[in-house]
Protein backbone atom coordinates (compact mmCIF):
# COMPACT_ATOMS: atom_id res chain seq x y z
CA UNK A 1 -121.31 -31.73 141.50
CA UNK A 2 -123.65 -33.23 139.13
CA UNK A 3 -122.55 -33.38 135.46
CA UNK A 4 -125.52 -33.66 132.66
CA UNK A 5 -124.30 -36.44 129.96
CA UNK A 6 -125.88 -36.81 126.48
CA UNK A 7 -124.72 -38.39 123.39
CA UNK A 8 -124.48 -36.96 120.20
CA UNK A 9 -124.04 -38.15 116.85
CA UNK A 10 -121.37 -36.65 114.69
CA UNK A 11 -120.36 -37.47 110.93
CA UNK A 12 -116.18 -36.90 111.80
CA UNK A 13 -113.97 -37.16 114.71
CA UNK A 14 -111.70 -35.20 112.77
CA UNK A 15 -111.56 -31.02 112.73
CA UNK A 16 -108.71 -29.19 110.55
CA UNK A 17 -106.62 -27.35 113.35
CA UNK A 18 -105.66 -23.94 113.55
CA UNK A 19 -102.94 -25.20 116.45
CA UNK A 20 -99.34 -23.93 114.70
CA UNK A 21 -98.21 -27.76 115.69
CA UNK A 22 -101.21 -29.86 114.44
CA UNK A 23 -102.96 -30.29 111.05
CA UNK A 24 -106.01 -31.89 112.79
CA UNK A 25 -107.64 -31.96 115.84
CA UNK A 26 -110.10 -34.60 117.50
CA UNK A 27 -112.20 -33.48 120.59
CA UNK A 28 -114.19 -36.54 121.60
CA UNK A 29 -116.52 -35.21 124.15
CA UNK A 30 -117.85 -31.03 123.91
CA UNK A 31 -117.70 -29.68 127.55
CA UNK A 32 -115.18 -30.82 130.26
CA UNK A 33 -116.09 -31.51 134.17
CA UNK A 34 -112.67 -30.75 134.93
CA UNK A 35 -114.53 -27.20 135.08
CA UNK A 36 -111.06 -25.38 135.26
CA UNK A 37 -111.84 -21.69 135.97
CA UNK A 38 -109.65 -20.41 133.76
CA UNK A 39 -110.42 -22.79 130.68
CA UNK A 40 -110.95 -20.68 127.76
CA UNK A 41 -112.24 -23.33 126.40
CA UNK A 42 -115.97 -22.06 127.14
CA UNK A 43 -116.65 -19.93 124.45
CA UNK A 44 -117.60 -23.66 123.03
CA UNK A 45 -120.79 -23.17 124.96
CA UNK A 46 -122.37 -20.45 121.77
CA UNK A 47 -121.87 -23.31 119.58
CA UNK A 48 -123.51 -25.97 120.96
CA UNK A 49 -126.64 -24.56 122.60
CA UNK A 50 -125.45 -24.99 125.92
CA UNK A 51 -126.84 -22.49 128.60
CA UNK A 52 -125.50 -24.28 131.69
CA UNK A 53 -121.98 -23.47 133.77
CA UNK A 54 -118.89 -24.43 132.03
CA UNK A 55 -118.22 -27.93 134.01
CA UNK A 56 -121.54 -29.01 134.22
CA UNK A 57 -122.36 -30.78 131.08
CA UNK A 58 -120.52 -33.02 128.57
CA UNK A 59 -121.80 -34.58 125.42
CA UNK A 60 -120.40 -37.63 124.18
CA UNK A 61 -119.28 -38.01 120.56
CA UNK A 62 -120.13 -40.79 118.94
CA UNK A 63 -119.38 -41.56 115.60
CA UNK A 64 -119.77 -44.44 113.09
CA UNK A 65 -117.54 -43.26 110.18
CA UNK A 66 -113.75 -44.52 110.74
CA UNK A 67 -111.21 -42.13 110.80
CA UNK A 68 -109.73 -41.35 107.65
CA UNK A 69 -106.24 -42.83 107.30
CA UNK A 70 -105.71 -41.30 103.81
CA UNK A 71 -105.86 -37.44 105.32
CA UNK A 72 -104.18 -38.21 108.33
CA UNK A 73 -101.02 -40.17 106.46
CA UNK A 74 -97.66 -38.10 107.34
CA UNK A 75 -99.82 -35.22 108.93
CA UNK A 76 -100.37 -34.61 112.50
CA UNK A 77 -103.41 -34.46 115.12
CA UNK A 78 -104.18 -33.82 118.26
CA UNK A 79 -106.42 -34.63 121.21
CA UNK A 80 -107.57 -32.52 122.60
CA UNK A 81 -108.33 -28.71 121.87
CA UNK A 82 -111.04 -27.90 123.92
CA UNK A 83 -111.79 -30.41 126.23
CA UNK A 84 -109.71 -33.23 128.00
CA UNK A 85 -110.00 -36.41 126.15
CA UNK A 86 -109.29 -38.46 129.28
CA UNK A 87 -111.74 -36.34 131.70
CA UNK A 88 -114.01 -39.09 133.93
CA UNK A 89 -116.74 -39.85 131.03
CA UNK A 90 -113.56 -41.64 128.79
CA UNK A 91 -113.98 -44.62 131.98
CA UNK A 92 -117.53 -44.90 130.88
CA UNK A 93 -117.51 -44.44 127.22
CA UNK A 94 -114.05 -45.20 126.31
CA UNK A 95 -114.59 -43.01 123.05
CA UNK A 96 -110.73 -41.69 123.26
CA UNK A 97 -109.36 -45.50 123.42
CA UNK A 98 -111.68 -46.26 120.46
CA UNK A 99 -110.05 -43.59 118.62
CA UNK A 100 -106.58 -44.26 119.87
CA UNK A 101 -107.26 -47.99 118.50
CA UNK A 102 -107.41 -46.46 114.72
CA UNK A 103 -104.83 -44.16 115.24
CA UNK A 104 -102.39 -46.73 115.85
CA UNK A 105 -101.93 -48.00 112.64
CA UNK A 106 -101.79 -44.52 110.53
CA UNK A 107 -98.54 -43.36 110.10
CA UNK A 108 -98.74 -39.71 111.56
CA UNK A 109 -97.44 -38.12 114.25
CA UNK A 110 -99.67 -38.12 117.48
CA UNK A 111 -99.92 -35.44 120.75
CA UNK A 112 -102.14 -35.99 123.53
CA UNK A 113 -102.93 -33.51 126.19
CA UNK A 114 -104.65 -34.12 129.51
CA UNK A 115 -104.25 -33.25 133.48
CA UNK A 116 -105.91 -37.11 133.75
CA UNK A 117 -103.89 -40.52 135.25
CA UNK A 118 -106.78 -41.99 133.17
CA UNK A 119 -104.18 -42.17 130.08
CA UNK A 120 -102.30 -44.87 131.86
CA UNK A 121 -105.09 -47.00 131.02
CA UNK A 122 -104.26 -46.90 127.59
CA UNK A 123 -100.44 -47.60 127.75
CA UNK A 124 -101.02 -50.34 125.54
CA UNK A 125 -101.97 -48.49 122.73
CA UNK A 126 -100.05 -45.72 123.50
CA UNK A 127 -96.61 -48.08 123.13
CA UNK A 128 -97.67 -48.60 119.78
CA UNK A 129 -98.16 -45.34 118.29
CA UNK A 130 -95.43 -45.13 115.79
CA UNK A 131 -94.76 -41.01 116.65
CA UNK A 132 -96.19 -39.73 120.15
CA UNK A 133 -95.98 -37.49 122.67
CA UNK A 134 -98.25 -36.79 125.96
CA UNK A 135 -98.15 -33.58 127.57
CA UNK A 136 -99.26 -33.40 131.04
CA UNK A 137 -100.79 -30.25 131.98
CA UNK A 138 -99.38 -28.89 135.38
CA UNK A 139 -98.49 -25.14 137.16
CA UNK A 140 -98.44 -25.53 140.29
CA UNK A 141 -96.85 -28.14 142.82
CA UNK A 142 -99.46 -27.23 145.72
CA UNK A 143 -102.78 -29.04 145.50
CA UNK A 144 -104.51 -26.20 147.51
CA UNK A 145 -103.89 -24.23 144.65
CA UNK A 146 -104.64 -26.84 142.50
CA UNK A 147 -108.17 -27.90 143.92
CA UNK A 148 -109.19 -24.07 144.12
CA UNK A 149 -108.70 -24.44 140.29
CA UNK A 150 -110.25 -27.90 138.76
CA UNK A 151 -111.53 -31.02 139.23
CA UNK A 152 -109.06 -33.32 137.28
CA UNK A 153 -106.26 -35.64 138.61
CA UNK A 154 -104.43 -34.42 141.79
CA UNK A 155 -100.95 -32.85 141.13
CA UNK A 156 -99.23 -35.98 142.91
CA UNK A 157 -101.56 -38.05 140.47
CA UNK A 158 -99.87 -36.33 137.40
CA UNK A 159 -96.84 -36.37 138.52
CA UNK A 160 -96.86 -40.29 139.18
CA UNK A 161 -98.67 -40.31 134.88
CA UNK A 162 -96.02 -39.04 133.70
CA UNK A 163 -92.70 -40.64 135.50
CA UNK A 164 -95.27 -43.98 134.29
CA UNK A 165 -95.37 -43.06 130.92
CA UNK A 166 -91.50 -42.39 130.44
CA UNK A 167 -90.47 -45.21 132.34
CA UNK A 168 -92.63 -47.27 129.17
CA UNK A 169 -90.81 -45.49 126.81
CA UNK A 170 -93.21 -43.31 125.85
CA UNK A 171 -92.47 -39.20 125.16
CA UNK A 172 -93.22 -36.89 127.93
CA UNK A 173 -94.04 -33.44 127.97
CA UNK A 174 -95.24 -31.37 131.09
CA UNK A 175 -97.12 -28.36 129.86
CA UNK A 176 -96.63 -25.97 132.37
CA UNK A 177 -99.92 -24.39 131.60
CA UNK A 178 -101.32 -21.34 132.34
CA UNK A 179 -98.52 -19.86 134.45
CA UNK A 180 -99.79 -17.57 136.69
CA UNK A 181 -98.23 -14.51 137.65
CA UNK A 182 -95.49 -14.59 140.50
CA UNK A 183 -97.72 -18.26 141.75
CA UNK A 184 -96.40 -20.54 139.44
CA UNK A 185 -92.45 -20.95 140.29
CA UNK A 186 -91.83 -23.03 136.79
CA UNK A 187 -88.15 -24.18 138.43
CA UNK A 188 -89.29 -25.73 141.41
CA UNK A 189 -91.63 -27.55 138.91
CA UNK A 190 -88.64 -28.58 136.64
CA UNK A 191 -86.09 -29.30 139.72
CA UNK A 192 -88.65 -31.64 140.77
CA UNK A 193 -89.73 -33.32 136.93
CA UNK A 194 -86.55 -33.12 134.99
CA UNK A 195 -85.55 -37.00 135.18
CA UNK A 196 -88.43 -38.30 133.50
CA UNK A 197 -89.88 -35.23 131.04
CA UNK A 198 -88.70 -35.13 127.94
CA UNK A 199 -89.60 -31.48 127.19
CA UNK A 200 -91.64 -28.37 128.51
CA UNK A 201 -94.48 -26.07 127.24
CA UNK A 202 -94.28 -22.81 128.93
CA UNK A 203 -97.95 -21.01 128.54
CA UNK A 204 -99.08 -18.07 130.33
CA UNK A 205 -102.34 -17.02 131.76
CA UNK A 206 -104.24 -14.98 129.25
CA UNK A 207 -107.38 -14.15 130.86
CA UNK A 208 -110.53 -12.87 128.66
CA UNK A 209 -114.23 -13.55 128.21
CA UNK A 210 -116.28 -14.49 131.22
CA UNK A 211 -113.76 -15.87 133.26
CA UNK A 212 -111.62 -12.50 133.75
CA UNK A 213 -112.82 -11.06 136.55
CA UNK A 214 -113.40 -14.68 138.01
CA UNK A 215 -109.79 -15.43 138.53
CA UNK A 216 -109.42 -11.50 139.16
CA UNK A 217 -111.62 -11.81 142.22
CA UNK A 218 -110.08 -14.85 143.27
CA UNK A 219 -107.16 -13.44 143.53
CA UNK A 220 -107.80 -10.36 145.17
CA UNK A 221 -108.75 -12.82 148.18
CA UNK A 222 -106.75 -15.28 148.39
CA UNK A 223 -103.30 -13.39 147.03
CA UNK A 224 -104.58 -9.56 147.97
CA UNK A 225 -100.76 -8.62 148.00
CA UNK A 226 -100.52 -9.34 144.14
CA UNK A 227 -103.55 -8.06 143.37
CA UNK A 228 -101.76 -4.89 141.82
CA UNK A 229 -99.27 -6.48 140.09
CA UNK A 230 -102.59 -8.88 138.10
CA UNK A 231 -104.17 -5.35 137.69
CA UNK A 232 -101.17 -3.97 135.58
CA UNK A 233 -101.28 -7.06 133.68
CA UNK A 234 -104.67 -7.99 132.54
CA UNK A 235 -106.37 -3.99 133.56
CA UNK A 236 -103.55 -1.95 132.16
CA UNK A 237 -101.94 -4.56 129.96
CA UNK A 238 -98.18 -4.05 131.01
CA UNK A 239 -96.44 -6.95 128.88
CA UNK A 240 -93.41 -6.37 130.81
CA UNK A 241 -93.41 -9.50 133.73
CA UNK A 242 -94.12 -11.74 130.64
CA UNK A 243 -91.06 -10.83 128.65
CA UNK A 244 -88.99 -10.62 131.61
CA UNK A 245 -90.29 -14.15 132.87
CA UNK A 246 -89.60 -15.23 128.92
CA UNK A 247 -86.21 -14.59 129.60
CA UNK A 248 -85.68 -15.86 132.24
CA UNK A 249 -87.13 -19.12 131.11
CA UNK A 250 -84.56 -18.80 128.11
CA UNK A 251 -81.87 -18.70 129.43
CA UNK A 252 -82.89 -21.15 132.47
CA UNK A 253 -83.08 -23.94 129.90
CA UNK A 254 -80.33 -23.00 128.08
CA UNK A 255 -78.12 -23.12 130.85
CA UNK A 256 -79.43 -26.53 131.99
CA UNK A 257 -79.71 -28.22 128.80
CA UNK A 258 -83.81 -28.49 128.93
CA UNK A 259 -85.48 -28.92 125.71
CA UNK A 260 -88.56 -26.34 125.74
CA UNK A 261 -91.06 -24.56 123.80
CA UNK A 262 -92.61 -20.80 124.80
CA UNK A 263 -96.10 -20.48 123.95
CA UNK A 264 -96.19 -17.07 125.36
CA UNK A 265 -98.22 -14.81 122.93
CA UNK A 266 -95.62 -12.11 123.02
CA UNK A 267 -92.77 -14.16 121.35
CA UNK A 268 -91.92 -11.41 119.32
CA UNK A 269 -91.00 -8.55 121.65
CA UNK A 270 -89.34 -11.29 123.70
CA UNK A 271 -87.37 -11.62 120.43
CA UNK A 272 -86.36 -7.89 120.09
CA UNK A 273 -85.91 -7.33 123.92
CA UNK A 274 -82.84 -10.20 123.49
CA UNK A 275 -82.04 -8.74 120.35
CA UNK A 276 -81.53 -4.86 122.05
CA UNK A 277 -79.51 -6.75 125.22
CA UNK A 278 -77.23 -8.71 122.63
CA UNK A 279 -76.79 -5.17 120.97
């Protein structure tokens, strides 16, 4: 598939965040050619002009001004929000390793997220980084599944990143993200992970915008016998499997020592459901 490329000036690599874990955020390219279908990530396309299919195009930041060390010293930032900062352009135009070179010597704390064995390229930045972690985005162990999805690193790719990246001491997180409904079986992931992840990110599928009905359709024919169970959860908005699956996740961890975080959007009645069984 052909991507369209153009660079762009901009005056900052830095964005204030509205993440709940980072102060800042630094997106170094706008668009991503990992073109996953369920990236909500392309409601970026009103703000830029940009008319084509999310996965076609990608500008390339570039920026002159140097990152400022005094707002980022003792705060936190991350790359990337909506985009992968490692996605196949970063070979080319190595704008993410530029950045990571500045980054280095600022005392902050640092996360990275990508589903791209690109990163390993940059281990030797990466082991300098004073406070970092790298989440690896993964939910699925099958790379049918995978390739019917995006176009980033294969799922034995990612799995090879990140056993690389603890065994040189750097943090690991696999974000097991978006979980999709009775598809993504998040202990076979684990069972298979555990020895070199430090930590999990459970997120589940939230489907909105144009891409809905997309993964909707797509799963009416490849999974028609779950069809009904997607319908009560994203047509009649039954919150039910998620705090059920929450739960189980809970007490999964719990039971095996596994340091996690749940990024489910229902956290609270998750919360009060334990609270009622406790009672």
């Amino acid at each position: 598939m052909e991507i369209k490329e153009k660079i762009v000036q901009v005056k900052d690599y830095l964005t204030k965040s509205n993440l709940p874990a980072s102060d800042y955020v630094i997106n170094p390219y706008i668009g991503c050619p990992h073109a996953c279908k369920y990236c909500y990530a392309c409601f970026m396309k009103r703000f830029t002009g940009h008319r084509e299919k999310w996965g076609t195009f990608v500008d390339i930041k570039q920026c002159d001004k140097p990152i400022s060390l005094k707002k980022l010293q003792n705060k936190s930032v991350f790359l990337s929000s909506v985009t992968d900062c490692y996605n196949c352009f970063e070979e080319k135009y190595q704008i993410t390793r530029k950045i990571l070179g500045q980054l280095v010597n600022i005392e902050c704390s640092i996360g990275i997220s990508t589903k791209s064995k690109l990163i390993l390229r940059d281990i030797d930045l990466l082991k300098k980084c004073k406070d970092l972690k790298v989440s690896i985005s993964i939910n699925t162990l099958d790379e049918n599944f995978k390739n019917d999805m995006d176009n980033a690193s294969s799922i034995n790719d990612r799995l090879y990143t990140l056993k690389e990246l603890h065994n040189q001491g750097i943090y690991t997180v696999l974000f097991m993200s978006p979980m999709f409904p009775y598809i993504t079986d998040f202990k076979s992931i684990i069972e298979k992970t555990h020895t070199y992840v430090d930590e999990y990110w459970f997120e589940n599928l939230n489907l909105r915008g144009e891409y809905k009905q997309r993964i909707l359709d797509y799963i009416n024919v490849n999974y028609p016998n779950l069809y009904s169970e997607y319908e009560k959860i994203y047509i009649k908005n039954e919150k039910k499997y998620w705090i059920d699956l929450s739960i189980e996740i809970q007490n999964y961890c719990n039971k095996n020592c596994i340091k996690y975080i749940n990024y489910f959007y229902h956290e609270e009645l998750v919360k009060e459901k334990l609270h009622n069984q406790r009672i």
